[in-house]
Protein backbone atom coordinates (compact mmCIF):
# COMPACT_ATOMS: atom_id res chain seq x y z
CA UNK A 1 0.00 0.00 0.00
CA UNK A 2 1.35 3.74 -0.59
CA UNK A 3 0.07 4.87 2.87
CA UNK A 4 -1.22 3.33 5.93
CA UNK A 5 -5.22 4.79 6.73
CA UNK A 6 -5.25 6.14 10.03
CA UNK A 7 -8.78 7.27 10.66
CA UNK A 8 -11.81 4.95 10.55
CA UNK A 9 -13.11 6.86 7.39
CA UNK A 10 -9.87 5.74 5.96
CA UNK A 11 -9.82 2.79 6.63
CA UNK A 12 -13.42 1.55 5.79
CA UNK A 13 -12.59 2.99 2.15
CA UNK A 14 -9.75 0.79 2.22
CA UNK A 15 -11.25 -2.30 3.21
CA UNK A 16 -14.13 -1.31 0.30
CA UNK A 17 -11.25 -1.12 -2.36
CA UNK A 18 -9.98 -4.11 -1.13
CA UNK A 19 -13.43 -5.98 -1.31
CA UNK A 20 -14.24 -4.03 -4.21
CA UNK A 21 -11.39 -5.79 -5.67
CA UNK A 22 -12.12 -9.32 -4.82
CA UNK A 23 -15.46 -8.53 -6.42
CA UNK A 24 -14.21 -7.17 -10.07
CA UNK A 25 -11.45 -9.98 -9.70
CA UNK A 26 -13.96 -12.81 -9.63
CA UNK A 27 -16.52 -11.29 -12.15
CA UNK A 28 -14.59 -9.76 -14.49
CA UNK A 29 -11.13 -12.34 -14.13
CA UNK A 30 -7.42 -11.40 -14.04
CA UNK A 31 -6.88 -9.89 -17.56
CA UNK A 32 -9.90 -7.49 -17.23
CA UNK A 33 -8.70 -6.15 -13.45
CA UNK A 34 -8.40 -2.35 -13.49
CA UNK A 35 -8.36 0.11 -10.95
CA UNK A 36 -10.76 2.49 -12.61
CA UNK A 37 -13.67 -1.05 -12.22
CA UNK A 38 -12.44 -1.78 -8.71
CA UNK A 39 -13.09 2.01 -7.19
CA UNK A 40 -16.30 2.18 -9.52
CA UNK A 41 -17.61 -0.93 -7.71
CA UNK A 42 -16.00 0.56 -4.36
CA UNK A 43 -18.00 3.84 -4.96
CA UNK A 44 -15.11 6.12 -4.67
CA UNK A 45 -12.87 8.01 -7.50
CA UNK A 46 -9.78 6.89 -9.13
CA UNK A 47 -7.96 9.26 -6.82
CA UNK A 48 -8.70 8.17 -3.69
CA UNK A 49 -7.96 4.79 -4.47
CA UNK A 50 -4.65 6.23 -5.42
CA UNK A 51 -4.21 7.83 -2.26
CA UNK A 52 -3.41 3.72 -0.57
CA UNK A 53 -2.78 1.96 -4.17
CA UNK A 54 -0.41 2.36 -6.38
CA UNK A 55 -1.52 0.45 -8.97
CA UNK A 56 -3.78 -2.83 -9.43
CA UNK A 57 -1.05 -5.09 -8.43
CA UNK A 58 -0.99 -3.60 -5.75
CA UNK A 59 -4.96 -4.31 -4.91
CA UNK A 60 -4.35 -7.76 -6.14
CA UNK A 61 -1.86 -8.32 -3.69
CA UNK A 62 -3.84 -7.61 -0.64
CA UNK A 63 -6.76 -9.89 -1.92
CA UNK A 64 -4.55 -12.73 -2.76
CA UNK A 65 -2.86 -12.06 0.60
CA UNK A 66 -6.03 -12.71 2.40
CA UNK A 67 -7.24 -15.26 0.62
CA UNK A 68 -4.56 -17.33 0.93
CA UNK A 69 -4.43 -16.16 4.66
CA UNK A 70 -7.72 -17.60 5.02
CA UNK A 71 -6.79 -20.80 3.60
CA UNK A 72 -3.88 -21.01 5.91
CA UNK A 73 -5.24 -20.01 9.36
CA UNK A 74 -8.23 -23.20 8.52
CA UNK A 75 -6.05 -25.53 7.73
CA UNK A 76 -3.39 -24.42 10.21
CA UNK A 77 -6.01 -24.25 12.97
CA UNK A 78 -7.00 -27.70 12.02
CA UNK A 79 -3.44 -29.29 12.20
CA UNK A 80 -2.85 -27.55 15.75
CA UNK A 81 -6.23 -28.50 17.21
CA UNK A 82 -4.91 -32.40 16.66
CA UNK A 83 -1.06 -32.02 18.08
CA UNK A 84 -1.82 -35.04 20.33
CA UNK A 85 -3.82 -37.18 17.79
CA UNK A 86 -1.32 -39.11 14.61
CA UNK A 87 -4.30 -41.63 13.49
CA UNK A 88 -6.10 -41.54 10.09
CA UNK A 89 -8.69 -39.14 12.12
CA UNK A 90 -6.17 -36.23 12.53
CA UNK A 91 -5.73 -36.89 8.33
CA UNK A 92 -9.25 -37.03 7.75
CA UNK A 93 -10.00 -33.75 9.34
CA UNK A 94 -7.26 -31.85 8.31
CA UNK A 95 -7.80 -32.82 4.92
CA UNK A 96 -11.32 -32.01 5.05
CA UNK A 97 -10.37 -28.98 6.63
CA UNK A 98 -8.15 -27.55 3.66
CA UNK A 99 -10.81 -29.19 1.00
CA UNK A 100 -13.33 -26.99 3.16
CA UNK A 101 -11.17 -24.00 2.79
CA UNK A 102 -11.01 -24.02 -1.21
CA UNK A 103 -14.43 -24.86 -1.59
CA UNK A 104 -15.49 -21.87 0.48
CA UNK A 105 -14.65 -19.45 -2.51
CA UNK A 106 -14.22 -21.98 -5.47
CA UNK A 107 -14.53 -18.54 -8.07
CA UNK A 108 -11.48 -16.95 -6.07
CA UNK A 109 -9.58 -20.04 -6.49
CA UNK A 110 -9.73 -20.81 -9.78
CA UNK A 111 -9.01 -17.24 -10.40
CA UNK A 112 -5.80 -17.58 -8.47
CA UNK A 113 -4.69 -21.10 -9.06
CA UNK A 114 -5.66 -20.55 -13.21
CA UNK A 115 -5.78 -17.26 -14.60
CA UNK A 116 -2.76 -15.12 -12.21
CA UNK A 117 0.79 -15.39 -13.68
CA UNK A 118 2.35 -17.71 -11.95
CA UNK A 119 4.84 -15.18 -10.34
CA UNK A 120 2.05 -13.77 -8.84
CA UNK A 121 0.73 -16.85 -6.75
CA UNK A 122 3.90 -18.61 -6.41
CA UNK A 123 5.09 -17.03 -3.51
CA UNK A 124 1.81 -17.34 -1.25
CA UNK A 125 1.02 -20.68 -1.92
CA UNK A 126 4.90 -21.87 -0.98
CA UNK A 127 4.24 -19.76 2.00
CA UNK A 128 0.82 -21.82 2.78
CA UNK A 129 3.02 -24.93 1.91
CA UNK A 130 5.60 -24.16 4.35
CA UNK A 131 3.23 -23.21 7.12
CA UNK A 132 1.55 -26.67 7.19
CA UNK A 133 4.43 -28.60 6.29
CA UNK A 134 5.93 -27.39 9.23
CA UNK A 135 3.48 -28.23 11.53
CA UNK A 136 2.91 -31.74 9.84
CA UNK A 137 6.81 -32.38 10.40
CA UNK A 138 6.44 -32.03 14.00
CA UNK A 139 3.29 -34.21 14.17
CA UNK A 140 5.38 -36.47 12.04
CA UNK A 141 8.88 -36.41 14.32
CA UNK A 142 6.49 -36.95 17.41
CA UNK A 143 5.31 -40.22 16.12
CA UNK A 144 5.99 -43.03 18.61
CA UNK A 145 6.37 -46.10 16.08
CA UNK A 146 9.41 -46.07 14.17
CA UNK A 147 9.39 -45.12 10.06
CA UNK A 148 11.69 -46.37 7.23
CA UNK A 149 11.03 -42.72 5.76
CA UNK A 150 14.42 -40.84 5.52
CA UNK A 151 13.08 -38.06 7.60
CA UNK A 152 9.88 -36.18 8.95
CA UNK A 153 10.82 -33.41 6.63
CA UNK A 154 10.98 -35.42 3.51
CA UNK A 155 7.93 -37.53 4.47
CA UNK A 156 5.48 -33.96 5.05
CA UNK A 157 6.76 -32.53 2.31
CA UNK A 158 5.33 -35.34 0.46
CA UNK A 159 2.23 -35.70 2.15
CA UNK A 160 1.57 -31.91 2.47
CA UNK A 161 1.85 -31.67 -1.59
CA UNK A 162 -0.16 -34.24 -2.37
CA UNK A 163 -2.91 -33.67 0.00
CA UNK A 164 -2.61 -30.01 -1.27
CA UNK A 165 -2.77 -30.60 -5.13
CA UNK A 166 -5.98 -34.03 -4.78
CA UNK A 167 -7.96 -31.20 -2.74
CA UNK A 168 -7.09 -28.29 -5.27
CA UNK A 169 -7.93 -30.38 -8.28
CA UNK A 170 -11.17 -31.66 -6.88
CA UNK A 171 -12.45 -27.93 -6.06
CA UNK A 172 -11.51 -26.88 -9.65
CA UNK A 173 -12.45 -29.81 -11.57
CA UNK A 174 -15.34 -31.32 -9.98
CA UNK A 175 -15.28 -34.92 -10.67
CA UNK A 176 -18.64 -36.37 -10.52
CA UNK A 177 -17.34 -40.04 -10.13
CA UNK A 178 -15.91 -38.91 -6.87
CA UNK A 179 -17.78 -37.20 -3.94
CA UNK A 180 -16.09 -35.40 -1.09
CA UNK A 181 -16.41 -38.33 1.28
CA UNK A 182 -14.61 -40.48 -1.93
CA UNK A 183 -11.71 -38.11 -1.59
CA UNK A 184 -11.14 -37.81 1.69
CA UNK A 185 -11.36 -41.82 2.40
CA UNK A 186 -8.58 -41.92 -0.55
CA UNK A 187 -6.62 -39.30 0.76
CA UNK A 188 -6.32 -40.90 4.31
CA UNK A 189 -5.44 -44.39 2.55
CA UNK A 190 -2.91 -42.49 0.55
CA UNK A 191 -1.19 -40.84 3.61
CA UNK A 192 -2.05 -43.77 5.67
CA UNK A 193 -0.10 -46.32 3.08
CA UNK A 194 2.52 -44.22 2.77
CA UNK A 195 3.33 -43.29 6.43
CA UNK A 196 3.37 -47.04 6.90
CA UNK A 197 5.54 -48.50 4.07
């Protein structure tokens, strides 16, 4: 942002251009963003938008931000809530927890995952990746039965990636041979069969 708002005034305009932005991003898609639709549908002028964006990357990167914030603190919240509990339960929910998370804005998602340069996304979603993969490595290292995988590390990374990119491509594509309890009983028997190889 070019400034910080410091009275309330400011800073409910701000939130509007950033809403305002989420809204012209998921009706109107990446390539027709502008600033000039996102302070029409935030009912203020060009200018004041200026006055805390620079530009429309700029907007973008605050609603990306969040979204992927949003993402993060559910699944994260999930993952913590379940410190104590390693069984195909803790899997189950925290997989339904991130499935929950992309399905809650499925128009947001596709807009992020399929129509923003990759540059653009790339960064958050590592971030998101990182986040949970660390706290799966530490569920993983606290494990009391003994694993042939090379490291806790190695084997969230794994997990955390393919949980990630089954829950992604079920949002987006919408397979109709395979309903959301489908995908999370596969999911567990794919974490649970590889955990235990």
């Amino acid at each position: 942002m070019r400034k910080s708002p410091q009275q309330a005034r400011s800073r409910d305009m701000v939130e509007r251009i950033v809403g305002a932005g989420r809204e012209v991003l998921v009706a109107s898609g990446y390539d027709a963003f502008s600033t000039n639709r996102v302070a029409a549908a935030a009912g203020v002028s060009p200018g004041s938008l200026y006055q805390y964006f620079p530009d429309k990357a700029a907007i973008l990167d605050v609603v990306i931000d969040r979204y992927w914030s949003e993402v993060a603190e559910n699944v994260a919240a999930s993952l913590a809530d379940r410190i104590g509990d390693l069984g195909p339960a803790m899997v189950r929910d925290t997989a339904d927890a991130l499935v929950g998370a992309l399905e809650a804005d499925p128009v947001v998602l596709r807009v992020v995952a399929e129509e923003l340069p990759i540059g653009r996304n790339r960064d958050r979603r590592a971030a998101l990746e990182r986040r949970v993969r660390e706290l799966a490595t530490t569920l993983l290292a606290a494990r009391p039965e003994s694993s042939s995988r090379p490291s806790p590390a190695v084997a969230a990374w794994v997990v955390v990636l393919a949980v990630e990119n089954l829950a992604l491509r079920w949002v987006l594509d919408q397979p109709p041979a395979v309903s959301r309890d489908q995908l999370l009983d596969e999911m567990v028997a794919l974490v649970g069969g590889y955990l235990s190889a």
